[in-house]
PDB file of N, CA and C in Angstrom:
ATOM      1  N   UNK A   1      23.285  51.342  28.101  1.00  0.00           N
ATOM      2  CA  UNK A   1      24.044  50.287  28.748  1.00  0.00           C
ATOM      3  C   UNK A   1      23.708  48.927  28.131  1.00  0.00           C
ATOM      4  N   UNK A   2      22.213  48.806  27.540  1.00  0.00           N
ATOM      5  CA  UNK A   2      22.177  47.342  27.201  1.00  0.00           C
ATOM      6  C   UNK A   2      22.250  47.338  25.909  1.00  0.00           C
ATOM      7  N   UNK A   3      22.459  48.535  25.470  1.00  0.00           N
ATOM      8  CA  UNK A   3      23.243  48.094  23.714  1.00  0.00           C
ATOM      9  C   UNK A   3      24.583  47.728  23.546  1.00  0.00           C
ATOM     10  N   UNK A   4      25.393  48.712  24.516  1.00  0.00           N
ATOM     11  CA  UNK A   4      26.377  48.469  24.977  1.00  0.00           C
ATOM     12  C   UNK A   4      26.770  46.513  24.803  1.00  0.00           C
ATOM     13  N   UNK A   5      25.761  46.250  26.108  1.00  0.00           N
ATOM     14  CA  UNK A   5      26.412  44.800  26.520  1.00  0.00           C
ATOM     15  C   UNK A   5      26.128  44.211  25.355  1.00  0.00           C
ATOM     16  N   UNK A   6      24.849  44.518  24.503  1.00  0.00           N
ATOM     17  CA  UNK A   6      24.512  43.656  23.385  1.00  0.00           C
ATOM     18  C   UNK A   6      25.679  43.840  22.226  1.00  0.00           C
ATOM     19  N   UNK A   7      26.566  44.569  21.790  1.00  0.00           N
ATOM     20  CA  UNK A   7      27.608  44.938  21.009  1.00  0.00           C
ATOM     21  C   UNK A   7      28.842  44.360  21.603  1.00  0.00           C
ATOM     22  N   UNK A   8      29.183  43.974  23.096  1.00  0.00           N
ATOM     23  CA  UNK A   8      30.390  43.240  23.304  1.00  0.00           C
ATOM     24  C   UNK A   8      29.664  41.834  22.782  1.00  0.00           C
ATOM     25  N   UNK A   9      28.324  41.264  23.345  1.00  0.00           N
ATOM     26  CA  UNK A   9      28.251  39.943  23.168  1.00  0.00           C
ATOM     27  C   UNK A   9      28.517  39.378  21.621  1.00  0.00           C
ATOM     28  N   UNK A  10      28.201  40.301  20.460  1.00  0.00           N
ATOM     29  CA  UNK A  10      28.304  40.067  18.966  1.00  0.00           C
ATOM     30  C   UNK A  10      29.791  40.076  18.898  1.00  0.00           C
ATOM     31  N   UNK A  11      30.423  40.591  19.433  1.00  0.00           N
ATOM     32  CA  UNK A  11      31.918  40.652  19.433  1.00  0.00           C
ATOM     33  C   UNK A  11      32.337  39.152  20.003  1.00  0.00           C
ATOM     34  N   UNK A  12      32.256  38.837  21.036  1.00  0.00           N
ATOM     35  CA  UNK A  12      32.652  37.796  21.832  1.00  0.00           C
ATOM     36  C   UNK A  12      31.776  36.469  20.589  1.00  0.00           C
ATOM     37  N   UNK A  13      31.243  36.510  20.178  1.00  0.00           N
ATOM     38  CA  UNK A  13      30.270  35.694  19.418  1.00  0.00           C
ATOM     39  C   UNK A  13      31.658  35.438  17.806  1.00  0.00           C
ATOM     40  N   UNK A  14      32.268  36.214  17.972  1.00  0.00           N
ATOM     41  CA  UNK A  14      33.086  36.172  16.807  1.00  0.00           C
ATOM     42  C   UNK A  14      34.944  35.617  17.118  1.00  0.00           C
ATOM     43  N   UNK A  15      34.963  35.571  18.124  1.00  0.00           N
ATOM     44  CA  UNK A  15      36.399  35.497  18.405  1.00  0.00           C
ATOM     45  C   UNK A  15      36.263  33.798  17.681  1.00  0.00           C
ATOM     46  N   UNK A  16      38.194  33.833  17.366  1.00  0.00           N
ATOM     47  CA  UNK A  16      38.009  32.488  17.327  1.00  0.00           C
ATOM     48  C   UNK A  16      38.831  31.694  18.414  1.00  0.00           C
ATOM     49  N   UNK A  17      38.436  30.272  18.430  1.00  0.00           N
ATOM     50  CA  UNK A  17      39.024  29.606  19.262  1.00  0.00           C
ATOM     51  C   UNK A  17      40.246  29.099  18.874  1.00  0.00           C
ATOM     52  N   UNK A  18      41.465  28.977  19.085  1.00  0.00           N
ATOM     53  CA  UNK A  18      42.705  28.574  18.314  1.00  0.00           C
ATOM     54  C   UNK A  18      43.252  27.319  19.638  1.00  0.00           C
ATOM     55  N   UNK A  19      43.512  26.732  19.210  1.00  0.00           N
ATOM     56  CA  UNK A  19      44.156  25.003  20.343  1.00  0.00           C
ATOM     57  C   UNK A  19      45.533  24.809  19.480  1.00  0.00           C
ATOM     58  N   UNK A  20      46.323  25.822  19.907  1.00  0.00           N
ATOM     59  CA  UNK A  20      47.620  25.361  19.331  1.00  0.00           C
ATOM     60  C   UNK A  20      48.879  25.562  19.895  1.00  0.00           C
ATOM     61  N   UNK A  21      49.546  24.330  20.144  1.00  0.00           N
ATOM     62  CA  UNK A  21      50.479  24.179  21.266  1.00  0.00           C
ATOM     63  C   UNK A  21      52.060  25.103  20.271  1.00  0.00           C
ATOM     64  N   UNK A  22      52.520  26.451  21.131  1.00  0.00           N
ATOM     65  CA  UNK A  22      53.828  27.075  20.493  1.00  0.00           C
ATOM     66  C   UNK A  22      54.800  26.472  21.258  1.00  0.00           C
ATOM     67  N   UNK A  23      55.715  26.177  20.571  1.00  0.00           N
ATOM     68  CA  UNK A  23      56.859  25.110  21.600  1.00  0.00           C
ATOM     69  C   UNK A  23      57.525  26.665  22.006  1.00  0.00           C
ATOM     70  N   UNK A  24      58.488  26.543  23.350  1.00  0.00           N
ATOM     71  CA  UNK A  24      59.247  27.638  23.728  1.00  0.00           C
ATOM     72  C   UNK A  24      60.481  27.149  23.306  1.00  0.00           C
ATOM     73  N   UNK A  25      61.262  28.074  23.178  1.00  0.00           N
ATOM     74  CA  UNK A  25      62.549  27.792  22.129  1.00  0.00           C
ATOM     75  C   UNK A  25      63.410  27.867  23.409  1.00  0.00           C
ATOM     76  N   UNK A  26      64.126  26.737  23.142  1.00  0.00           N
ATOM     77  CA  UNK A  26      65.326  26.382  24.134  1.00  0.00           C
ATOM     78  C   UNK A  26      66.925  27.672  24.150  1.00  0.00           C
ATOM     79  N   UNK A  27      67.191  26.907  25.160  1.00  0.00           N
ATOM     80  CA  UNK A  27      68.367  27.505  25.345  1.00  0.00           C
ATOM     81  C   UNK A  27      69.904  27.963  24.580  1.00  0.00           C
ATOM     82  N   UNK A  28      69.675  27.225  24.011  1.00  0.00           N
ATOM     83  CA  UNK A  28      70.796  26.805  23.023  1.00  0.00           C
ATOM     84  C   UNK A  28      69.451  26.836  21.366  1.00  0.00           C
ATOM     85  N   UNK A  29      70.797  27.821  20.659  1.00  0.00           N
ATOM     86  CA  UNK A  29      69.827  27.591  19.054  1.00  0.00           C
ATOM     87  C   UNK A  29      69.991  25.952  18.441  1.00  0.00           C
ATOM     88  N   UNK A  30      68.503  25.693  18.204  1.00  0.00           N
ATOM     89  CA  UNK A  30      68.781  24.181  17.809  1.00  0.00           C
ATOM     90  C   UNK A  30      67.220  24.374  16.513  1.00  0.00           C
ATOM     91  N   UNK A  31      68.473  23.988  15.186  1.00  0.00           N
ATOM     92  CA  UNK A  31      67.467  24.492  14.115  1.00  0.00           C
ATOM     93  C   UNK A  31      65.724  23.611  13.962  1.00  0.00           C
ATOM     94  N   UNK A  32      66.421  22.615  14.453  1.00  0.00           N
ATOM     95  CA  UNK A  32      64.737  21.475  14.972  1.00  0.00           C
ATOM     96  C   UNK A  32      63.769  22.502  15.702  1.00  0.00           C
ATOM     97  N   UNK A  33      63.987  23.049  16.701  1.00  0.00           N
ATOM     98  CA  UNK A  33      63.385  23.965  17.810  1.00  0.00           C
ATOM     99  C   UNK A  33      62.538  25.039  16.764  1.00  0.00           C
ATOM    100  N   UNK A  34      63.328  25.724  16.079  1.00  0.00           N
ATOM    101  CA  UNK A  34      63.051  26.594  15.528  1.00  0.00           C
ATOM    102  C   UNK A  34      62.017  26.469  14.185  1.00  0.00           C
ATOM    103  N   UNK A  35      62.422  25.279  13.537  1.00  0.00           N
ATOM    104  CA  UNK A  35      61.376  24.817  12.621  1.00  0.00           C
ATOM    105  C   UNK A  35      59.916  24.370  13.314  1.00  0.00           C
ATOM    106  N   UNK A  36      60.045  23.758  14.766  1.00  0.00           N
ATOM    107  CA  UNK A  36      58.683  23.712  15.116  1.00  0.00           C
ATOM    108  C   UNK A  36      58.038  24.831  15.545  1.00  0.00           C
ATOM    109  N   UNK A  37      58.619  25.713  16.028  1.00  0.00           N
ATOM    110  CA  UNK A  37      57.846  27.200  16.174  1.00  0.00           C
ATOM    111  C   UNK A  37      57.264  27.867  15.111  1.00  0.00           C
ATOM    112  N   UNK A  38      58.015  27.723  13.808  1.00  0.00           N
ATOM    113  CA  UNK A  38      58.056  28.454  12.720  1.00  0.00           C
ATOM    114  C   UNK A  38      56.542  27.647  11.883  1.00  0.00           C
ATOM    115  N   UNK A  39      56.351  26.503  12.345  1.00  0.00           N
ATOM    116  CA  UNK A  39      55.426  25.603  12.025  1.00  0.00           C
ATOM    117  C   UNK A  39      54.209  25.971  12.630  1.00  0.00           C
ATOM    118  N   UNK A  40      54.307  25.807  14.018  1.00  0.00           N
ATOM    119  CA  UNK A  40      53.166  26.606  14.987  1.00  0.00           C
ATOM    120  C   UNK A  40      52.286  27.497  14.540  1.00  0.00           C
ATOM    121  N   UNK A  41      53.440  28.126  14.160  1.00  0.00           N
ATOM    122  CA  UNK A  41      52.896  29.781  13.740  1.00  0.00           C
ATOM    123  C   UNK A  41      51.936  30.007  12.629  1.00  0.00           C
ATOM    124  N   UNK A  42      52.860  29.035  11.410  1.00  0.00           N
ATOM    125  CA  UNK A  42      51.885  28.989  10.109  1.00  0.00           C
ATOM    126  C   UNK A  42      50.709  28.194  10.447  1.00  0.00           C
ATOM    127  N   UNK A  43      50.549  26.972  11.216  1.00  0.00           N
ATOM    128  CA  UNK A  43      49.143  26.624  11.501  1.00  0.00           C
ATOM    129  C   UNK A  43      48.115  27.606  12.149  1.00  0.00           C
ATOM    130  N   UNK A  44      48.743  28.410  13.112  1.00  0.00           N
ATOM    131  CA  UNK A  44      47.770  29.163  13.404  1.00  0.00           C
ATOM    132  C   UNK A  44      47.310  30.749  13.039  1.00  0.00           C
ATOM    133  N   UNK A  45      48.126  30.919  11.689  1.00  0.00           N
ATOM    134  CA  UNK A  45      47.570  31.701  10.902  1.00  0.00           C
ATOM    135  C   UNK A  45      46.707  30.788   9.899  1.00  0.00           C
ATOM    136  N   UNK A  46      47.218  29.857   9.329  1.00  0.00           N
ATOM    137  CA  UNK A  46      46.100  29.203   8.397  1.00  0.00           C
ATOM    138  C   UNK A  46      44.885  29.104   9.358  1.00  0.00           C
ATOM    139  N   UNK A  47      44.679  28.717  10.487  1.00  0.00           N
ATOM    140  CA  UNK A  47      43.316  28.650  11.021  1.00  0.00           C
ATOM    141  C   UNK A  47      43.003  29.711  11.284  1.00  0.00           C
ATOM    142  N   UNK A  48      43.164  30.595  11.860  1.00  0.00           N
ATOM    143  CA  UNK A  48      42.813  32.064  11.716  1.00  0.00           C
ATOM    144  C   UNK A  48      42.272  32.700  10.749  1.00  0.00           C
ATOM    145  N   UNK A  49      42.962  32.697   9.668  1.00  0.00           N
ATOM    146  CA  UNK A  49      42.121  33.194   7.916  1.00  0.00           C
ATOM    147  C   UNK A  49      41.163  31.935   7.852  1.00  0.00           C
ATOM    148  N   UNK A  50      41.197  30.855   7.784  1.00  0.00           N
ATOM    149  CA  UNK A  50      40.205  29.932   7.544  1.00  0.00           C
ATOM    150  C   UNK A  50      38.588  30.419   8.542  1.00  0.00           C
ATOM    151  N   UNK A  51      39.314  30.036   9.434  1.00  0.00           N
ATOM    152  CA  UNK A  51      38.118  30.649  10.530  1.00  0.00           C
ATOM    153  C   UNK A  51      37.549  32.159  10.230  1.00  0.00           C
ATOM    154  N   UNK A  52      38.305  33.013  10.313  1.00  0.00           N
ATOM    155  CA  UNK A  52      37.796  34.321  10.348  1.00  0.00           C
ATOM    156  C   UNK A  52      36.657  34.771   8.655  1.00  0.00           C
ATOM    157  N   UNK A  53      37.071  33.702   7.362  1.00  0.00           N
ATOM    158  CA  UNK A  53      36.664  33.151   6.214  1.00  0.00           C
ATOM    159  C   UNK A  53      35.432  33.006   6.246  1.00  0.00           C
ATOM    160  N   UNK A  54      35.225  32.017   7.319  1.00  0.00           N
ATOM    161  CA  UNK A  54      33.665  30.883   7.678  1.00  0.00           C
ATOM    162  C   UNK A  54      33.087  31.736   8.517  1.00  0.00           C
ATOM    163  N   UNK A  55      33.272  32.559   9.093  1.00  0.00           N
ATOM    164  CA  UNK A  55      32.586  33.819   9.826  1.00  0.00           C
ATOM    165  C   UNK A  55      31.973  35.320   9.042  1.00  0.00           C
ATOM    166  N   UNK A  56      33.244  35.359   8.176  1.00  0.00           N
ATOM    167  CA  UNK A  56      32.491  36.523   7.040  1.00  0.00           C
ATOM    168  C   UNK A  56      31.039  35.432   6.374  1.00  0.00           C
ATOM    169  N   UNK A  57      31.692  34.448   5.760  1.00  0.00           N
ATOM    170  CA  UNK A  57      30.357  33.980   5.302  1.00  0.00           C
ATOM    171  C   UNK A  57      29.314  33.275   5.886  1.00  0.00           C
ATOM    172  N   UNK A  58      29.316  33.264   7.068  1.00  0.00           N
ATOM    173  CA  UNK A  58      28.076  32.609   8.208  1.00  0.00           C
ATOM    174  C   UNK A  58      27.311  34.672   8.036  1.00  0.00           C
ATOM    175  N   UNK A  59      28.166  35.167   8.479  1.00  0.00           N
ATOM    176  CA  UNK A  59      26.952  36.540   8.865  1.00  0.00           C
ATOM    177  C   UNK A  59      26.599  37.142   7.453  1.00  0.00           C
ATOM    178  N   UNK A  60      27.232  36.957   6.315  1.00  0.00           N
ATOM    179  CA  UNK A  60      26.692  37.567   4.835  1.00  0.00           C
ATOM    180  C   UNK A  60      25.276  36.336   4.500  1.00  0.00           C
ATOM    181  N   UNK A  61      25.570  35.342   4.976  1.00  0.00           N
ATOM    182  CA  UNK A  61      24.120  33.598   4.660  1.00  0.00           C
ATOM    183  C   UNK A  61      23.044  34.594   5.393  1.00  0.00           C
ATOM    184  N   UNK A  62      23.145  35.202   6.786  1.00  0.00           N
ATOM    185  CA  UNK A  62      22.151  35.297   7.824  1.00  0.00           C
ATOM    186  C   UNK A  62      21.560  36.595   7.494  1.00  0.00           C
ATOM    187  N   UNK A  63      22.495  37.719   7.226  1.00  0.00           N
ATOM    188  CA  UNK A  63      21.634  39.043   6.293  1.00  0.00           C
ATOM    189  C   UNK A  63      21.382  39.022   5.358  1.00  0.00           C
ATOM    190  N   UNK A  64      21.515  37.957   4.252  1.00  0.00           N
ATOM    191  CA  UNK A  64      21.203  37.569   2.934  1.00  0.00           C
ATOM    192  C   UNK A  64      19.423  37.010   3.458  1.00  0.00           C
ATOM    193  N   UNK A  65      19.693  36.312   4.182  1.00  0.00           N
ATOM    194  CA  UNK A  65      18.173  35.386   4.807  1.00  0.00           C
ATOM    195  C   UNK A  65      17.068  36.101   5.076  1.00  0.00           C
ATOM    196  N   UNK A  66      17.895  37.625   6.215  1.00  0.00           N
ATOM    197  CA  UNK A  66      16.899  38.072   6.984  1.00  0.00           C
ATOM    198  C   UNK A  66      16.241  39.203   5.614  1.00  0.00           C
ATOM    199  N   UNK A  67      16.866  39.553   4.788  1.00  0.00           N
ATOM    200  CA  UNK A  67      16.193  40.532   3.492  1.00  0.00           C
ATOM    201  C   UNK A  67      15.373  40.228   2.902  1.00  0.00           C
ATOM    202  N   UNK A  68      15.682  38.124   2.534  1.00  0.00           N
ATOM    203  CA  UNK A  68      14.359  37.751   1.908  1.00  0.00           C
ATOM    204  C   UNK A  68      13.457  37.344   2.447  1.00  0.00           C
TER     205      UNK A  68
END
């Protein structure tokens, strides 16, 4: 059980945090609407690979450390 909890906490230790407002697309197609969603989206894949990036290489620095 407490390896368990210790294997969600390394998990939860990795998520990333994303702060990014998706506009909801109106009623009527309005190509403005749609370019800001379409915008949304690519920011929060670029932060996503960026982030998820700086996380492969934070835990490869820390088992690189703990060997030597």
């Amino acid at each position: 059980m407490l390896a368990q909890a210790h294997q969600l906490k390394e998990v939860l230790l990795y998520m990333a945090r994303v702060d990014i407002v998706i506009p909801e697309p109106s009623a009527q197609y309005e190509e403005e609407n749609q370019r800001q969603i379409s915008q949304s989206l690519r920011t929060m894949q670029d932060k996503l690979n960026t982030t998820y990036q700086q996380e492969l290489k934070n835990e490869q620095d820390a088992f690189n450390y703990f060997l030597s």
